[in-house]
Protein backbone atom coordinates (compact mmCIF):
# COMPACT_ATOMS: atom_id res chain seq x y z
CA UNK A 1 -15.21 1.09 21.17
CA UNK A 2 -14.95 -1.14 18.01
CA UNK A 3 -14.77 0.78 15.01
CA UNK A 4 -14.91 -1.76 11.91
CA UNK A 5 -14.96 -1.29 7.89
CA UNK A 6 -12.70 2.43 8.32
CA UNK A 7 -9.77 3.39 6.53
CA UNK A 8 -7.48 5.64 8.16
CA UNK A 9 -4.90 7.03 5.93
CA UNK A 10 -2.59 8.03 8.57
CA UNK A 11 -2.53 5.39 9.91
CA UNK A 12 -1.28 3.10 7.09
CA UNK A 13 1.61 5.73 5.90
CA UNK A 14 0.07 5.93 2.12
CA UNK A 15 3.73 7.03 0.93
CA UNK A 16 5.74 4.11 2.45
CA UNK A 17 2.80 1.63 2.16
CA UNK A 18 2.72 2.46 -2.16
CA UNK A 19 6.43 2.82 -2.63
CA UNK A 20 6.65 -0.38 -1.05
CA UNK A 21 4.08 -2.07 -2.97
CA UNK A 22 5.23 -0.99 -6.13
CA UNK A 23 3.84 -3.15 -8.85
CA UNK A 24 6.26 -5.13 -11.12
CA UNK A 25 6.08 -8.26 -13.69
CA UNK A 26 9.39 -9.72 -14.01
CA UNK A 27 9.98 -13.01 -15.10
CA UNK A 28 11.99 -14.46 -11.52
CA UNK A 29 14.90 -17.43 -12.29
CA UNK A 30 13.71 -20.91 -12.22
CA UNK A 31 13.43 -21.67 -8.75
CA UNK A 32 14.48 -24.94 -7.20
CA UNK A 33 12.53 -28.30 -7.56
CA UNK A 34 11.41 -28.92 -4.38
CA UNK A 35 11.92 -32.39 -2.27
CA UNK A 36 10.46 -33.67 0.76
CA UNK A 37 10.74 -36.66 3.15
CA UNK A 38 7.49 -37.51 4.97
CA UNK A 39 7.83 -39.12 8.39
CA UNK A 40 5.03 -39.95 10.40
CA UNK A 41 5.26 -38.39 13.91
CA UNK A 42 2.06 -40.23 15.31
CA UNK A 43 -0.36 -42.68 13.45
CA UNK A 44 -2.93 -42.61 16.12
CA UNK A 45 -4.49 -39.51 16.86
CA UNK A 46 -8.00 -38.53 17.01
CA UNK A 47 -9.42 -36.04 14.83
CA UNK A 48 -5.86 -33.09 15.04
CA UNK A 49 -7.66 -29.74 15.19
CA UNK A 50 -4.89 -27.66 15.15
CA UNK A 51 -1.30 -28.18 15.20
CA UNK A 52 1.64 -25.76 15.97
CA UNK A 53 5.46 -25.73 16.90
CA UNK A 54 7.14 -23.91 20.32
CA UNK A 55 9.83 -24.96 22.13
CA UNK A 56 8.18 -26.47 25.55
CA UNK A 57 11.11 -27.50 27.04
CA UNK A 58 13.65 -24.68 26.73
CA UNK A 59 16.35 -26.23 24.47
CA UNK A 60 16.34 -24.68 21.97
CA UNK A 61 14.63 -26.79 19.91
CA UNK A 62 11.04 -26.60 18.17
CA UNK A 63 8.82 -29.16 19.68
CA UNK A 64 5.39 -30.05 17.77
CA UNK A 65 2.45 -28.92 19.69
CA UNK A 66 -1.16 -31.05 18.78
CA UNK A 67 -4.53 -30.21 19.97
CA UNK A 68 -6.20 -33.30 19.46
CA UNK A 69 -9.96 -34.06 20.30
CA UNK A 70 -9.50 -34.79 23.89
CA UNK A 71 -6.02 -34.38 24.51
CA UNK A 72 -3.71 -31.70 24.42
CA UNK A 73 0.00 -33.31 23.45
CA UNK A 74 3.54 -32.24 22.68
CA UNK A 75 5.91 -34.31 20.69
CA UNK A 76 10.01 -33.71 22.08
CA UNK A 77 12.53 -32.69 19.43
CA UNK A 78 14.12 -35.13 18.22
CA UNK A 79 12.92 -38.10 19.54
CA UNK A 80 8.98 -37.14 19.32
CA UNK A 81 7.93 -39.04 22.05
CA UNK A 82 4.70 -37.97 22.90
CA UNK A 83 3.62 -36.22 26.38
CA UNK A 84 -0.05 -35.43 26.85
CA UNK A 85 -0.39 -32.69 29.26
CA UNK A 86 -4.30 -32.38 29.34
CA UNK A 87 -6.83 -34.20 28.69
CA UNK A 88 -10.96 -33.86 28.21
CA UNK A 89 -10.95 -30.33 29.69
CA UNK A 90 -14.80 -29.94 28.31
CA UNK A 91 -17.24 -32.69 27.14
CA UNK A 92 -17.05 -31.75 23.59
CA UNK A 93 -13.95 -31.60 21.93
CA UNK A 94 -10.96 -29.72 22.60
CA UNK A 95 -10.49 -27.20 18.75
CA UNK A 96 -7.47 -25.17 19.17
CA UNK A 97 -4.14 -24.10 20.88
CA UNK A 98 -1.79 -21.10 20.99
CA UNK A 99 2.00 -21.93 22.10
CA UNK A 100 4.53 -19.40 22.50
CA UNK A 101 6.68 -18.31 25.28
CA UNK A 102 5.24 -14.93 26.47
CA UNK A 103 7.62 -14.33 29.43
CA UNK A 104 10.88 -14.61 27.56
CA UNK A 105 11.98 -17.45 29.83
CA UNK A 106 12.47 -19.76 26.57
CA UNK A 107 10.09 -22.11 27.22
CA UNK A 108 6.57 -21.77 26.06
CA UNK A 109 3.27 -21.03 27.63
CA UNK A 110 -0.30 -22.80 26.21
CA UNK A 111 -3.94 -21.60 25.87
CA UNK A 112 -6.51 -23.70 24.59
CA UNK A 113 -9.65 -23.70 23.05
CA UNK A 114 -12.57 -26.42 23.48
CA UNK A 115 -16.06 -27.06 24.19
CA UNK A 116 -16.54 -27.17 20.36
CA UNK A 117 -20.33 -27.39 19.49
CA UNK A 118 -20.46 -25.14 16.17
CA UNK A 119 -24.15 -25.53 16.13
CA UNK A 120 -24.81 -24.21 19.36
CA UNK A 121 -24.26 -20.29 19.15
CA UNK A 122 -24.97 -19.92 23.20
CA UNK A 123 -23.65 -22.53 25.66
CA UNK A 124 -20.42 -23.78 23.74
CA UNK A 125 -17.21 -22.55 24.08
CA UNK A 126 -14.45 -22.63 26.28
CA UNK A 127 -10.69 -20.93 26.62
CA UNK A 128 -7.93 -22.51 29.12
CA UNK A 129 -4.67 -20.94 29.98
CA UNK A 130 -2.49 -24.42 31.28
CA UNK A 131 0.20 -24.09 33.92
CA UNK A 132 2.98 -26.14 33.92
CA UNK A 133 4.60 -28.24 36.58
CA UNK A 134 8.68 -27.91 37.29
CA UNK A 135 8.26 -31.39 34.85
CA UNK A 136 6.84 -30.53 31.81
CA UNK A 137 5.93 -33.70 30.54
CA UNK A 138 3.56 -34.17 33.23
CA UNK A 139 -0.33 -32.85 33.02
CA UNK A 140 -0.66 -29.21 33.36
CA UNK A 141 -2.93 -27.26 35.94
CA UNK A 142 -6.14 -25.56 33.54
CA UNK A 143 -6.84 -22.30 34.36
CA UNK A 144 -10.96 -21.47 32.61
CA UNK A 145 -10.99 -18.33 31.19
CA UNK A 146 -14.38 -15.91 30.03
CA UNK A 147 -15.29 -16.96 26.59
CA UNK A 148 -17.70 -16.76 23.92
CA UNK A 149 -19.87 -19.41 22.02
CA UNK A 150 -18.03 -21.21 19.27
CA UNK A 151 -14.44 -20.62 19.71
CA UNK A 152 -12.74 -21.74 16.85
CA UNK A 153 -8.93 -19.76 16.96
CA UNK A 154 -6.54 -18.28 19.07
CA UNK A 155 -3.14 -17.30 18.60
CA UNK A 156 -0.51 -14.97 20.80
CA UNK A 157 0.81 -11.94 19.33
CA UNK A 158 2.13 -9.19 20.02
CA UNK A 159 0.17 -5.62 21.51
CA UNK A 160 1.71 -2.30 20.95
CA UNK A 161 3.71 -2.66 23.63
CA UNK A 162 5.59 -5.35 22.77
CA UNK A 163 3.58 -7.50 25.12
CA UNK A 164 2.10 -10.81 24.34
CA UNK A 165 -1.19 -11.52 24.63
CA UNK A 166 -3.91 -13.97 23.68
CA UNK A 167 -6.62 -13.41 20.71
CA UNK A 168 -9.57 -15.51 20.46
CA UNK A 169 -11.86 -15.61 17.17
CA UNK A 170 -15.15 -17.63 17.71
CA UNK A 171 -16.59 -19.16 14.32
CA UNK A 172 -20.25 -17.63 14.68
CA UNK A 173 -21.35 -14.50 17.05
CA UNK A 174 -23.67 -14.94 20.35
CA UNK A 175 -27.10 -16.75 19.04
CA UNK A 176 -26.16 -16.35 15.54
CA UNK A 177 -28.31 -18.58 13.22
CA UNK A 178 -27.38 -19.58 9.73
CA UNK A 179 -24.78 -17.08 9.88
CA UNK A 180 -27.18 -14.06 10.38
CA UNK A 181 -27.75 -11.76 13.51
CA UNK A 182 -24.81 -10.50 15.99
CA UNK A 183 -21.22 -10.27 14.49
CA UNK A 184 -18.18 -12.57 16.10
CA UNK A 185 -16.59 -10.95 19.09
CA UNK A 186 -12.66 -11.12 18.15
CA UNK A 187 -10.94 -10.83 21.74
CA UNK A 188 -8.17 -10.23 23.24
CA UNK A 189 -6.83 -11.53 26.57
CA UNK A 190 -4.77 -9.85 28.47
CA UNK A 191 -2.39 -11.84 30.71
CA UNK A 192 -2.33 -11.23 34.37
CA UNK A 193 0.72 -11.56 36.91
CA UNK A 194 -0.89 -14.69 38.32
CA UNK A 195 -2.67 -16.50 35.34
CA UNK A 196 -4.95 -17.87 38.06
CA UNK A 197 -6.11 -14.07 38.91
CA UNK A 198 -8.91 -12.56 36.63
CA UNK A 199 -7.90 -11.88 32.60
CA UNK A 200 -8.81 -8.94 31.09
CA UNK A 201 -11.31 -8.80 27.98
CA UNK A 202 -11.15 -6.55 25.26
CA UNK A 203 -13.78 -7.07 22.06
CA UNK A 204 -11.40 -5.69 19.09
CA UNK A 205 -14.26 -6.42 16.49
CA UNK A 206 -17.69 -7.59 16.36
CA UNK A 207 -18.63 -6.54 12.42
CA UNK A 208 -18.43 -10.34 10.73
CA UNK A 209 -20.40 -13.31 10.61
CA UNK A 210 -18.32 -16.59 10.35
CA UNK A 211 -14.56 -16.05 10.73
CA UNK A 212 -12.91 -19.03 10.29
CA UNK A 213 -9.44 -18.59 10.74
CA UNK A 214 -6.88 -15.66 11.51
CA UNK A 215 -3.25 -14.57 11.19
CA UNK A 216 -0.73 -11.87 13.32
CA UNK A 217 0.85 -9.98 10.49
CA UNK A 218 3.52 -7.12 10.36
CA UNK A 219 0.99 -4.87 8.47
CA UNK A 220 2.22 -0.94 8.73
CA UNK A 221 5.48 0.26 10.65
CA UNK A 222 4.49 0.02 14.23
CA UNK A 223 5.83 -2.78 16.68
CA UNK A 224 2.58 -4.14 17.51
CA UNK A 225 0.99 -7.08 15.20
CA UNK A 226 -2.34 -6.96 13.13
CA UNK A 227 -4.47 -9.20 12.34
CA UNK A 228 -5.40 -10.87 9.04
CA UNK A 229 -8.89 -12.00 9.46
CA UNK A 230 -10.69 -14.54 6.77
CA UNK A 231 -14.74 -14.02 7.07
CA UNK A 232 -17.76 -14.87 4.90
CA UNK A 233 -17.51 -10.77 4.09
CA UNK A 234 -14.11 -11.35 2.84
CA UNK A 235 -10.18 -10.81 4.26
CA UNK A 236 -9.91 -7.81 6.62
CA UNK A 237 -6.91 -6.40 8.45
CA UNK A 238 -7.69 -4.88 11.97
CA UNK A 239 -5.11 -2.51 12.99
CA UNK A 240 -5.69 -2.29 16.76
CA UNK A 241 -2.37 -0.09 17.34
CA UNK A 242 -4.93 2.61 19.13
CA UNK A 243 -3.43 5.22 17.06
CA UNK A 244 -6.84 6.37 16.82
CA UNK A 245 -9.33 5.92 19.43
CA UNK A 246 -10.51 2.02 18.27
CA UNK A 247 -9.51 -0.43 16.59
CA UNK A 248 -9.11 0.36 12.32
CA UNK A 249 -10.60 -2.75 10.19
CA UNK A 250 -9.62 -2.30 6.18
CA UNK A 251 -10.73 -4.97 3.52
CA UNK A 252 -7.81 -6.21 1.24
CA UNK A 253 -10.06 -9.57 -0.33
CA UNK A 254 -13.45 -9.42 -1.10
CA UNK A 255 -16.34 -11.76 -0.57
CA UNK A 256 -16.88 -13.35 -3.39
CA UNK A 257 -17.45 -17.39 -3.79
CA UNK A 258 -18.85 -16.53 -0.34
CA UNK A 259 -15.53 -15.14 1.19
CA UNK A 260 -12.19 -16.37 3.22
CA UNK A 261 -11.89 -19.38 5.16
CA UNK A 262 -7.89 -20.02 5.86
CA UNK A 263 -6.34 -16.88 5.38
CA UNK A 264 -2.07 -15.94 5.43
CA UNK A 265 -0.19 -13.08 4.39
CA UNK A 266 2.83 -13.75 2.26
CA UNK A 267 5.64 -12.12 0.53
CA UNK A 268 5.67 -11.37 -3.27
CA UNK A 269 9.11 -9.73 -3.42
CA UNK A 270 10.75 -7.03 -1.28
CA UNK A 271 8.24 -5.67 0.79
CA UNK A 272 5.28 -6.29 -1.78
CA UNK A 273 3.01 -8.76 -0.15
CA UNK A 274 0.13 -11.04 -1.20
CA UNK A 275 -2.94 -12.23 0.78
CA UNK A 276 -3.49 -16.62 0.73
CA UNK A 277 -7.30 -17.53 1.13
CA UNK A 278 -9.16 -20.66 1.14
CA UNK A 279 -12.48 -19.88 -0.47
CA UNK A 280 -15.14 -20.49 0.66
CA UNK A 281 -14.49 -22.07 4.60
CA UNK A 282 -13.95 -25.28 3.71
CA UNK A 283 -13.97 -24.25 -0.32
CA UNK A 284 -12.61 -25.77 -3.09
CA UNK A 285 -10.44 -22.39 -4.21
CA UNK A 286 -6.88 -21.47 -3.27
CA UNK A 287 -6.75 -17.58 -3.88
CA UNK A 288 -4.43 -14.70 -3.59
CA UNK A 289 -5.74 -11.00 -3.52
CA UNK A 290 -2.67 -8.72 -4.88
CA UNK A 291 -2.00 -5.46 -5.17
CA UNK A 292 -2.76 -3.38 -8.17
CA UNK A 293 -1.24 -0.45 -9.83
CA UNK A 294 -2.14 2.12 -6.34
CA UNK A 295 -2.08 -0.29 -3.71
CA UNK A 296 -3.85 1.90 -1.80
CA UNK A 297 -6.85 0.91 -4.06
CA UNK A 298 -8.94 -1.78 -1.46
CA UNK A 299 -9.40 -4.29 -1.91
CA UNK A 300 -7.05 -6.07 -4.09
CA UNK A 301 -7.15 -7.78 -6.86
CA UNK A 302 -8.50 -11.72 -6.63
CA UNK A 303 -6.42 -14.47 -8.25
CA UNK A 304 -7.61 -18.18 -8.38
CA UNK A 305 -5.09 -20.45 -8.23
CA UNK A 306 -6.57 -23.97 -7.59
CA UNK A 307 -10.34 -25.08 -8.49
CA UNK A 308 -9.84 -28.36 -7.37
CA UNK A 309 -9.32 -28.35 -3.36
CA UNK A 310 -12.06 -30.76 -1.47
CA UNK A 311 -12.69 -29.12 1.75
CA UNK A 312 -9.93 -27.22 1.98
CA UNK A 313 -8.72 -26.49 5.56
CA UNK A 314 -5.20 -25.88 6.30
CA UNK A 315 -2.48 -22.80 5.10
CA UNK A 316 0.54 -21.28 5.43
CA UNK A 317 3.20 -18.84 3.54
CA UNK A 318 6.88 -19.01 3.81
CA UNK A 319 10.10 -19.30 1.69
CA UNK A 320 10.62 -23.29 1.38
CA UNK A 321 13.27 -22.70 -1.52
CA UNK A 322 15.47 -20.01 -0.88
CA UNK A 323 13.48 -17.71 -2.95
CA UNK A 324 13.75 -14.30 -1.31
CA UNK A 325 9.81 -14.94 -1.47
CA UNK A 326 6.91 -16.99 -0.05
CA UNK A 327 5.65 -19.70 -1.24
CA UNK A 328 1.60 -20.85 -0.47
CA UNK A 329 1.28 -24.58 1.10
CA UNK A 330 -2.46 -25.51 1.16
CA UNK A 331 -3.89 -28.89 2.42
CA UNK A 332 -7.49 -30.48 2.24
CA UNK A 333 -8.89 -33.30 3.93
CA UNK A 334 -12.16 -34.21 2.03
CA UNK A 335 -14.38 -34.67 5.33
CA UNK A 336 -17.12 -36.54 4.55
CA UNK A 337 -16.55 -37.49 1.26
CA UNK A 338 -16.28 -40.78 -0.59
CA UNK A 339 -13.27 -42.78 0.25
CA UNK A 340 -12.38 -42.81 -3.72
CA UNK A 341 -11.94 -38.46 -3.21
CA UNK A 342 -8.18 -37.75 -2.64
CA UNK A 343 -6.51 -35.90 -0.14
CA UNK A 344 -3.63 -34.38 0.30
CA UNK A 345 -0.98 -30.76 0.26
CA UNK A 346 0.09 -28.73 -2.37
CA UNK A 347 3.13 -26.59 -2.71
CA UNK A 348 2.32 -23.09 -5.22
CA UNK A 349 5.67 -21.34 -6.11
CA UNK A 350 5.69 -18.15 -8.02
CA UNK A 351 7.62 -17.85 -10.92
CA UNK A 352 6.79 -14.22 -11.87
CA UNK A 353 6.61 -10.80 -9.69
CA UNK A 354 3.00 -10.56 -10.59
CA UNK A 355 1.48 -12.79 -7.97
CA UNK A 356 -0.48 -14.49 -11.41
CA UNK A 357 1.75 -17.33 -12.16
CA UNK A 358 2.28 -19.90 -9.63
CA UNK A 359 3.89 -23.40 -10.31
CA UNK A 360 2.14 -26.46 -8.64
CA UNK A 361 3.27 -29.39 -6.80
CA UNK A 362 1.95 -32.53 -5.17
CA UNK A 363 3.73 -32.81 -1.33
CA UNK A 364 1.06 -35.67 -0.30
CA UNK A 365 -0.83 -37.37 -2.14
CA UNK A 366 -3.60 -38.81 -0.56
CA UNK A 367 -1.75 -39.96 2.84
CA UNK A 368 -2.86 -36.95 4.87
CA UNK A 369 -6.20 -35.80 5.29
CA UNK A 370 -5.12 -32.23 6.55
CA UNK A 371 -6.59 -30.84 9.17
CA UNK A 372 -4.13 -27.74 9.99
CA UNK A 373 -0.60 -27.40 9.20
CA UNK A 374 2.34 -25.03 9.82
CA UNK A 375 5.55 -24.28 8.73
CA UNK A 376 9.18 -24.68 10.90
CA UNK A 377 12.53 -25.62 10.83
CA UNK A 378 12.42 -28.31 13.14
CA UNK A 379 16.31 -29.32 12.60
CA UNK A 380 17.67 -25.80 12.19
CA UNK A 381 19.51 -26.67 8.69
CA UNK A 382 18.04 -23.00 7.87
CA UNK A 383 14.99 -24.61 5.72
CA UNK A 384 11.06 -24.39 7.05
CA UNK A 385 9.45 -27.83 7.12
CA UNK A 386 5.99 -28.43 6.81
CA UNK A 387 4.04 -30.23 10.09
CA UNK A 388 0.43 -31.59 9.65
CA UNK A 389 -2.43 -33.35 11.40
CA UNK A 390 -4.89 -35.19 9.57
CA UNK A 391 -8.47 -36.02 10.50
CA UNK A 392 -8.99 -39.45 8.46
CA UNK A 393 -6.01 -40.33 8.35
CA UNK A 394 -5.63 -40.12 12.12
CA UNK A 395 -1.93 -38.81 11.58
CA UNK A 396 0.71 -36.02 12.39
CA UNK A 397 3.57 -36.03 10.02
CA UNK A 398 6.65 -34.02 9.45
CA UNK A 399 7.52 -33.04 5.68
CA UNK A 400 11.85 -32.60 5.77
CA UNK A 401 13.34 -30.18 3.50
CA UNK A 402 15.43 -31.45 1.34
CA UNK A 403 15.39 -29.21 -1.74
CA UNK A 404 18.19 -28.16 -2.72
C-alpha cells in the first residue's frame, strides 16, 4: 500500500523535531578559505553518469567507483589504476551504480543501472546486481534484476532493520508522456541469500512524475534511513519506517521554477538542517528550502542561491572546512551548449545560522563538465574531498583538501 502526500505527526516526534530545529540568526566566525588540488584520475572516459566511492578491495581504503557509458570501472586507492569489471551489459548505456558493502565483510557489493532510453517510457530500463570473483579486478558475473522503464538512480540504504537494501528511482513512470499519466514507481530491492535467487519488489511510492535524483537521510529518530526525493512536484521525504501501515511522504520544498532536480540534505547547525536542490532538473538555480519559525510548518521556506548554473547536474552537502556545518558543492556541465558557455563546481559556505547568506567559490573553472560528484576522504587526513566525472570533458578528477 503506498500512501503518498500524508503527514503523520507521530511519526515525526513534533516536540524533538521543533526543539531541534529551533530557528536562530547568528553571525558564525569567518570560516576558513578553502584550497584545493585537482588531479585528474582518468582523461578518457565516456560520458561518467554517476560516480561514487566504496572500498572494493577491503583495505581500508576508499576506492572511486565510475559508471561510465559502457563500462562499469573502479579506480584502486592510491595508485588509481583502473579495473573495468563490466562492460555493455544493455545496448544503451549503462546510467547509474550503488556501491556499498551490505554484508559487513568490508568489501563492497555493486548494483547497476542501464538500458538508458529516457524517451522510451516502456521497453528501457534495466537493474544488475554484479558478483565478484575471489580477484576483484577481474569482470564480475551480472545478475538482471525486475525493473521499470527509465531507471535513472539507485542507492543502498538502510531498512528498519538495519538491513541494506537496494532503492531504485526511474526518471518517468510506465508510458508516461511529457511527464503526464502514471507516477514513478520508487522501489526497493530486497537482497536474497543467493543474489542469483529471485529479489523481492516493493513499490514505496508511485505519486510523482519525473524524479530525478534521490538521497538516504537520517530524517526522525528511528534506525532506518529516509529518503529525500527531488521531483517536478517539489522535494519530498518518504518515511517508509512502517510505523504506520505504508509508507509516509511529507513535502519540505515546493515546486516552483518547475521543482527539484539534484536534491541533498545538509546541516545548518546542531541538528537544524537545510534541504540543497537543483532547480529545475537540469536548472540553472541552486536552492535551499529552510526551516521557519515552527518547523513543523511544510514546506519550508525557498532560498535562491545561484541564478547562473547551465544545466546543473551534480550535488552534495558536507563539512569541507571544519565548520561544525555543511557546506553545498554544486557542479554543471552545460550539455549541449556553445563551447564559449563555462563549466565548472562551486563551493557555497554559510556564514550566518540563517541558511540566507552563503559565501561563493569557484573549485573548477571550466575544466570539468560535471556530470555527478560526491564527497570523501580518500586519504583519511580527516577532510572530505570532492570526486567528479565530467561528460565533455571526458574526465574523473579528484579535488584534495587542503584548506586549512
Amino acid at each position: 500500500m503506498v500512501a503518498a502526500f500524508r503527514l503523520h505527526p507521530s511519526t515525526m516526534k513534533p516536540a524533538s523535531f521543533i526543539a531541534a530545529f529551533a530557528v536562530s540568526s547568528t553571525v558564525i566566525a569567518a570560516p576558513l578559505e578553502p584550497k584545493f588540488r585537482a588531479v585528474n584520475v582518468d582523461t578518457n572516459i565516456a560520458i561518467g553518469y554517476g560516480v561514487t566511492t566504496a572500498d572494493i578491495d577491503g583495505d581500508a581504503k576508499l576506492d572511486i567507483v565510475l559508471c561510465d557509458k559502457s563500462q562499469i570501472a573502479w579506480y584502486r586507492n592510491p595508485s588509481w589504476q583502473k579495473f573495468v569489471i563490466a562492460e555493455n551489459l544493455t545496448k544503451n548505456d549503462h546510467v547509474c551504480v550503488a556501491a556499498a558493502d551490505i554484508d559487513g565483510d568490508g568489501k563492497a557489493e555493486i548494483a547497476v543501472g542501464a538500458g538508458w532510453n529516457p524517451g522510451d517510457t516502456v521497453n528501457s530500463g534495466a537493474v544488475f546486481y554484479l558478483i565478484p570473483p575471489s580477484d576483484r579486478t577481474q569482470p564480475w558475473q551480472s545478475v538482471q534484476l525486475p525493473h521499470e522503464p527509465t531507471v535513472h538512480r539507485m542507492r543502498w540504504v538502510k531498512d528498519w532493520q538495519g538491513k541494506s537494501t537496494l532503492i531504485v528511482a526511474p526518471l518517468h513512470g510506465r508510458s508516461n508522456k511529457d511527464a503526464q499519466g502514471a507516477g514513478v514507481k520508487i522501489q526497493r530491492y530486497t537482497v536474497p541469500a543467493n543474489p542469483r535467487d529471485s529479489w523481492e519488489v516493493t513499490t514505496l511510492n508511485d505519486s510523482w512524475h519525473k524524479t530525478h535524483n534521490f538521497d538516504p537521510i537520517q530524517w526522525d529518530e528511528d534506525p532506518a534511513h529516509e529518503l529525500l526525493v527531488g521531483s517536478r512536484e517539489g522535494a519530498f521525504v518518504i518515511n517508509w519506517s512502517r510505523v504506520h501501515d505504508g509508507f509516509e511522504a511529507i513535502q519540505v520544498g515546493s515546486d516552483e521554477n518547475g521543482g527539484i532536480g539534484e536534491i541533498r540534505l545538509g546541516k545548518l547547525n546542531g541538528t537544524r538542517r537545510f534541504v540543497a536542490g537543483v532547480s529545475p532538473m537540469h536548472g540553472n538555480q541552486l536552492v535551499v528550502f529552510t526551516p521557519g519559525n515552527q518547523p513543523s510548518t511544510l514546506p519550508w521556506n525557498r532560498i535562491v542561491l545561484d541564478e547562473s548554473l547551465v544545466d546543473g547536474h551534480a550535488l552534495a552537502c558536507g563539512d569541507l572546512l571544519g565548520q561544525g556545518r555543511d557546506q553545498i558543492v554544486v557542479g554543471w556541465r552545460a550539455m549541449g551548449k556553445p563551447a564559449s558557455v563555462k563549466v565548472g563546481i562551486k563551493l557555497f559556505t554559510g556564514i550566518d545560522d540563517s541558511g540566507k547568506k552563503w559565501r561563493q567559490t569557484l573549485i573548477d573553472d571550466n575544466t570539468m563538465a560535471c556530470e555527478d560528484l560526491c564527497l570523501a576522504d580518500l586519504d583519511n587526513d580527516g577532510k572530505l574531498d570532492i570526486i567528479a566525472a565530467g561528460r565533455a570533458t571526458r574526465n574523473v578528477k579528484v579535488y584534495w583538501n587542503e584548506s586549512h
